[in-house]
Each structure stands twice: as C-alpha cells, then as structure tokens.
Protein backbone atom coordinates (compact mmCIF):
# COMPACT_ATOMS: atom_id res chain seq x y z
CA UNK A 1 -22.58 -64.80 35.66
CA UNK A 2 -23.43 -61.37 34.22
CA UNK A 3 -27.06 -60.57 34.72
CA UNK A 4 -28.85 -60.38 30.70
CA UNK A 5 -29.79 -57.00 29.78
CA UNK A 6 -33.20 -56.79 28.31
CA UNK A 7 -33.51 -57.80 24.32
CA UNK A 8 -35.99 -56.50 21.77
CA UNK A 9 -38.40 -59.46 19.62
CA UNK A 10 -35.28 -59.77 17.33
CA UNK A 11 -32.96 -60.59 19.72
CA UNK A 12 -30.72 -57.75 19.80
CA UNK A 13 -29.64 -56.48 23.51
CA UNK A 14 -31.55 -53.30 23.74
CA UNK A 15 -29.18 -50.46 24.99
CA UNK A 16 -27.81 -49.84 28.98
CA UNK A 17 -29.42 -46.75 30.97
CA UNK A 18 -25.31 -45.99 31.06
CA UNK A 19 -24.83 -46.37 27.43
CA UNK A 20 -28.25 -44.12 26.65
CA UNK A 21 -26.70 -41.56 29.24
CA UNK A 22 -23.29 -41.16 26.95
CA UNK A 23 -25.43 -40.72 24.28
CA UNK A 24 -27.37 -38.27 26.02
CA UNK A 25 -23.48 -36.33 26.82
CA UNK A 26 -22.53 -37.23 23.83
CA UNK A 27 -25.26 -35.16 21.90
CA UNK A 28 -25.77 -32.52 24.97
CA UNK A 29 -21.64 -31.88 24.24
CA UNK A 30 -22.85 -30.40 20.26
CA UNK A 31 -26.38 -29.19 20.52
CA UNK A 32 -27.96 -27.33 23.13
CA UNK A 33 -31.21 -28.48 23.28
CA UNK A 34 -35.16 -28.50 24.95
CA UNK A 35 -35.56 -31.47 26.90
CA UNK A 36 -37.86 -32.90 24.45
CA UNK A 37 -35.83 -32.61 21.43
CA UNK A 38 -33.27 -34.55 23.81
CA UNK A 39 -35.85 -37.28 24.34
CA UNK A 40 -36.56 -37.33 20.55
CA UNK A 41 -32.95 -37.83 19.90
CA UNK A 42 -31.93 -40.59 22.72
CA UNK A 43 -35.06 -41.95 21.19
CA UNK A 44 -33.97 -42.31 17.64
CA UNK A 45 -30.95 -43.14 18.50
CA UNK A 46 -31.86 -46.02 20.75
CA UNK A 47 -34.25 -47.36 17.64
CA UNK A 48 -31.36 -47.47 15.27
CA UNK A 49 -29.67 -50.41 17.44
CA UNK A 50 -32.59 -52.36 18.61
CA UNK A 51 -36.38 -52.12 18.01
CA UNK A 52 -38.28 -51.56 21.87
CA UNK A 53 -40.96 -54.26 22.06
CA UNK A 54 -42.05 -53.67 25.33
CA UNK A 55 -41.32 -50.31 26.05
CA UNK A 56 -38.16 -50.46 28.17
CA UNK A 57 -36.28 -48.07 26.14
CA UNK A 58 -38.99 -44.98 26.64
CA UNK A 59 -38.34 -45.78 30.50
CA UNK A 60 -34.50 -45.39 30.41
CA UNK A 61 -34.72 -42.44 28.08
CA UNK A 62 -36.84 -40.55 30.55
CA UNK A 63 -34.99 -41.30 33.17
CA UNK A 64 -31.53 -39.94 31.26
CA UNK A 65 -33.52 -37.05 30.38
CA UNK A 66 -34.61 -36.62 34.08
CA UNK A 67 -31.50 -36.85 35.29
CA UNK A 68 -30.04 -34.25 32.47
CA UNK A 69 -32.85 -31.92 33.99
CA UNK A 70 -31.99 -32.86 37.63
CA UNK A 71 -27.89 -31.61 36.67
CA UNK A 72 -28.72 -28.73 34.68
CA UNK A 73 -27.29 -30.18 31.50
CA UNK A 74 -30.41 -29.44 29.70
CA UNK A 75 -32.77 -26.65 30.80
CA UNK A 76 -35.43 -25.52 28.36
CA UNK A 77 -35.75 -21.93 29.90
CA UNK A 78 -31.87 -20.98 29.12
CA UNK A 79 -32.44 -23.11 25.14
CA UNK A 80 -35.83 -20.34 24.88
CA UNK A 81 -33.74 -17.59 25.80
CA UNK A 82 -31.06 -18.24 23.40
CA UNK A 83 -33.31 -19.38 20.80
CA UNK A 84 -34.82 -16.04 21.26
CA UNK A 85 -31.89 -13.52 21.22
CA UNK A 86 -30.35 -15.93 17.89
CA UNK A 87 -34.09 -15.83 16.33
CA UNK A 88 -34.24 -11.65 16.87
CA UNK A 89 -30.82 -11.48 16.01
CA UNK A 90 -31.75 -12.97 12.10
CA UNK A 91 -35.05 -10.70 11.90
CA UNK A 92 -37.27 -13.42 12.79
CA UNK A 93 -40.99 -12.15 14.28
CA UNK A 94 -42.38 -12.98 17.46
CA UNK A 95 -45.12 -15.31 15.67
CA UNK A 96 -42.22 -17.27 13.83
CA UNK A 97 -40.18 -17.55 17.57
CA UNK A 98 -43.16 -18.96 19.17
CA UNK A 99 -43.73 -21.16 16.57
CA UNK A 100 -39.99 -22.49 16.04
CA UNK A 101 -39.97 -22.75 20.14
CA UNK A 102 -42.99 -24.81 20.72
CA UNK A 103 -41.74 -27.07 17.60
CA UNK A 104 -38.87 -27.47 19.55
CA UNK A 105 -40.82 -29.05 22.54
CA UNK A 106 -40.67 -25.99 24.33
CA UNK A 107 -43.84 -25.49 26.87
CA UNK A 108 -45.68 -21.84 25.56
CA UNK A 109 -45.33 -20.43 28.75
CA UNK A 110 -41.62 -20.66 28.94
CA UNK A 111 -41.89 -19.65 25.01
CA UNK A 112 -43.89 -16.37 26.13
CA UNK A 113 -41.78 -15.85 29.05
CA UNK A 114 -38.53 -15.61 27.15
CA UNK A 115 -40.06 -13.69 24.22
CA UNK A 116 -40.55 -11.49 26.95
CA UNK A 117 -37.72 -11.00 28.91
CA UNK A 118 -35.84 -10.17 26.09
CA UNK A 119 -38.50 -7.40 25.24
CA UNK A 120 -37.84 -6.47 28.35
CA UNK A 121 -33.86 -6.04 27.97
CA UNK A 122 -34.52 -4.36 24.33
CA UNK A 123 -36.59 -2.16 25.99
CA UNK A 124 -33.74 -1.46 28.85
CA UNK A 125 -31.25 -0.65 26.23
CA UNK A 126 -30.80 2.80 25.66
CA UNK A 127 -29.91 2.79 22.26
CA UNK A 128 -32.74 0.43 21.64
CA UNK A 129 -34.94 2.38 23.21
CA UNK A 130 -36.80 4.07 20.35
CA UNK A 131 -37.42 1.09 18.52
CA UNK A 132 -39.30 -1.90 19.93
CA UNK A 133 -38.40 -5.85 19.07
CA UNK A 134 -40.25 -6.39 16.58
CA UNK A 135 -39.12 -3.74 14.14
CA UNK A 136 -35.69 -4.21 14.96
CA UNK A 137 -36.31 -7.54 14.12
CA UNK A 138 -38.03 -6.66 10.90
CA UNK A 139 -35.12 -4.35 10.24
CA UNK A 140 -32.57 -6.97 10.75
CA UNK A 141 -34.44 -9.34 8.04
CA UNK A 142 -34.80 -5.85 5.76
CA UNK A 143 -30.93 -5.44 5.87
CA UNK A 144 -30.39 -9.13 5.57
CA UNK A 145 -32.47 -9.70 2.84
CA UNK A 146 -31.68 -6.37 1.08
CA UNK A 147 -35.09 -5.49 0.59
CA UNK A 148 -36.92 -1.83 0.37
CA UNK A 149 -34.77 0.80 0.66
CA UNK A 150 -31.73 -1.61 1.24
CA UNK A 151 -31.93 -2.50 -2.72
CA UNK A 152 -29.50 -0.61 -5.00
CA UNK A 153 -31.61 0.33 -8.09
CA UNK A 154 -34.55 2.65 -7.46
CA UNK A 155 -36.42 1.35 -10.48
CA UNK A 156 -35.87 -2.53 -8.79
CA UNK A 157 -36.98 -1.00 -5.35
CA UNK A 158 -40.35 0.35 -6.41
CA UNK A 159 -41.15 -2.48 -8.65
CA UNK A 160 -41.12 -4.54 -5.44
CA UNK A 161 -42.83 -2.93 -3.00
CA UNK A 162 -45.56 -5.37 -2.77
CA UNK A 163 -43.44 -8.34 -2.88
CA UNK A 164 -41.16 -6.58 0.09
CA UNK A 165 -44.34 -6.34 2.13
CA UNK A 166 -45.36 -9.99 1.46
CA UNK A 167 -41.66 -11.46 2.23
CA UNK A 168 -42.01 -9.53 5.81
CA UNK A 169 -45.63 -10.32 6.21
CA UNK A 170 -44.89 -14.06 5.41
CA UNK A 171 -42.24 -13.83 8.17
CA UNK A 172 -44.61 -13.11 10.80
CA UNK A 173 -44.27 -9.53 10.76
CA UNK A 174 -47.41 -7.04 11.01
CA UNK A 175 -48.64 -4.58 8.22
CA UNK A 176 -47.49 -1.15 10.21
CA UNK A 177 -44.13 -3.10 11.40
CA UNK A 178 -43.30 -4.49 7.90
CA UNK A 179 -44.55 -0.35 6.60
CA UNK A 180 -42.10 1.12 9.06
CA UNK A 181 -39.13 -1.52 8.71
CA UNK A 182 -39.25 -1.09 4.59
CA UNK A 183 -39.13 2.44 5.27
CA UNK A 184 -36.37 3.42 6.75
CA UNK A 185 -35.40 6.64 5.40
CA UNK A 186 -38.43 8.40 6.37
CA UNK A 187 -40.19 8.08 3.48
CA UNK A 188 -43.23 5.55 3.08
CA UNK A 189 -42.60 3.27 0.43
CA UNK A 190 -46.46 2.41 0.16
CA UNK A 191 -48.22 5.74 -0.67
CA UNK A 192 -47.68 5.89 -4.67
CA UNK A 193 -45.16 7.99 -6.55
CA UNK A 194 -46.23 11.69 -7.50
CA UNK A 195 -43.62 11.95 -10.51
C-alpha cells in the first residue's frame, strides 16, 4: 500500500518535496533568482494546487530552497552582482539598486557589498577611471533617455532643463551627479542663457 501524502482541508493531496524540487529546477532553469524570490515562487506555486492548512507546504519549500542553497543553484551574492552590473548598465542609481535588491529579498549587506565591488572594478578600469559609477550610470540613463544635451533641438533642450534634472533626480541620482551627467559637453546646462 502506498503511504498517503499529506492533504489540505479540501481534500486535495498537497504537493511531494520531489515534485516542489522540479518546480524549484524548473523555475531556477528561466530566472536567476535571490533565494527568497525562489521561496515566494515555490510558494505560489504550491498554493495554486492545494491550499496548506497546517503548514506542511512552508516546511518542504524551505527545505527545496535549502537544498538549492546547499548546491549552488541559487546564491543571492552572484543574483546582487548581476543585478548590479544589469542595473548600472541601464543608468539606474545606487539608491534605486539598493532598493530593487532588497525588494528582491536580498539581505542589505550583500546589497552594499555588491554595489561595491563593482565600484570597485569601475574604479579598476582604466578607461573608467575618470568617471565614477554613479555618473556613468547617470550618463547611461542621459543617453538612453535622450535627455540634456542628447536632445536634437536646442530650443526643446533648454525648455527642459528642469524637467531633465527632475527625471534624473527621481531616478535616484544626486543634484551635482544629475548637473554633471546633463552636461556633457562642458557646458552647464543650469546657469541661465546670456543671449
């Protein structure tokens, strides 16, 4: 006689710690992932077939997740430090990283470790050199969004200064970093027109 797996208070059979674990793969095999967005998904997933009445579910989710951990198939330090290089990559700030990290389920240490490491290998980069992260962030989301001197029409690109700022400011990005990322030519876009 097979031994009865576990059933929620409607009867259905609540899922296997092996069939939990493919779902685990399963997802592991299209995102990568923090260990707690892992646990949120196995979670979710596991609700959709069965509803947990006493709590067995949470117990074979953290064990999946554990064992995940244990193999290396989810490791929140290598998801921070891609996070971060994709995030600086798009112009994001470090405010908006650490933010979009811990949301994530990422611990702030690990979040303020990787933000820093990959200071750190800016900084090592010669032709980085002059420049630090965050304005070649704020740069990135300058050329991205063509704002400041990246807009065609002069007229267009003094009639938003202000809103320029604010787009850059609302991205996480300081007053002097958003200042030098708008102005790229040289020139400071903020000090008013003579002619």
């Amino acid at each position: 006689m097979k031994p009865r797996s576990p059933r929620d208070a409607a009867g259905a059979e609540l899922p296997s710690e092996a069939e939990v674990e493919r779902a685990a793969l399963a997802y592991l095999s299209r995102y990568e992932c923090s260990e707690a967005a892992l646990s949120r998904a196995l979670v979710a997933w596991a609700r959709r077939r069965a509803v947990d009445a006493e709590g067995v579910l949470a117990g074979r989710v953290a064990a999946v997740v554990a064992s995940c951990r244990e193999r290396r198939l989810v490791d929140d330090a290598r998801f921070a430090e891609a996070r971060v290089r994709a995030l600086r990559a798009r112009g994001s700030s470090r405010r908006a990283i650490e933010a979009r990290l811990r949301a994530a389920g990422v611990s702030a240490e690990l979040a303020a470790g990787a933000i820093a490491r990959h200071a750190t290998d800016e900084a090592a980069d010669p032709r980085r050199a002059t420049a630090g992260a965050e304005l070649e962030a704020a740069r990135a989301l300058v050329r991205r969004r063509r704002l400041g001197s990246r807009r065609t029409d002069p007229a267009e690109r003094a009639a938003r200064r202000a809103k320029d700022l604010a787009i850059l400011a609302r991205a996480g990005f300081g007053l002097e970093v958003a200042r030098a990322a708008l102005g790229v030519d040289g020139d400071d876009p903020w000090e008013p027109d003579d002619a």
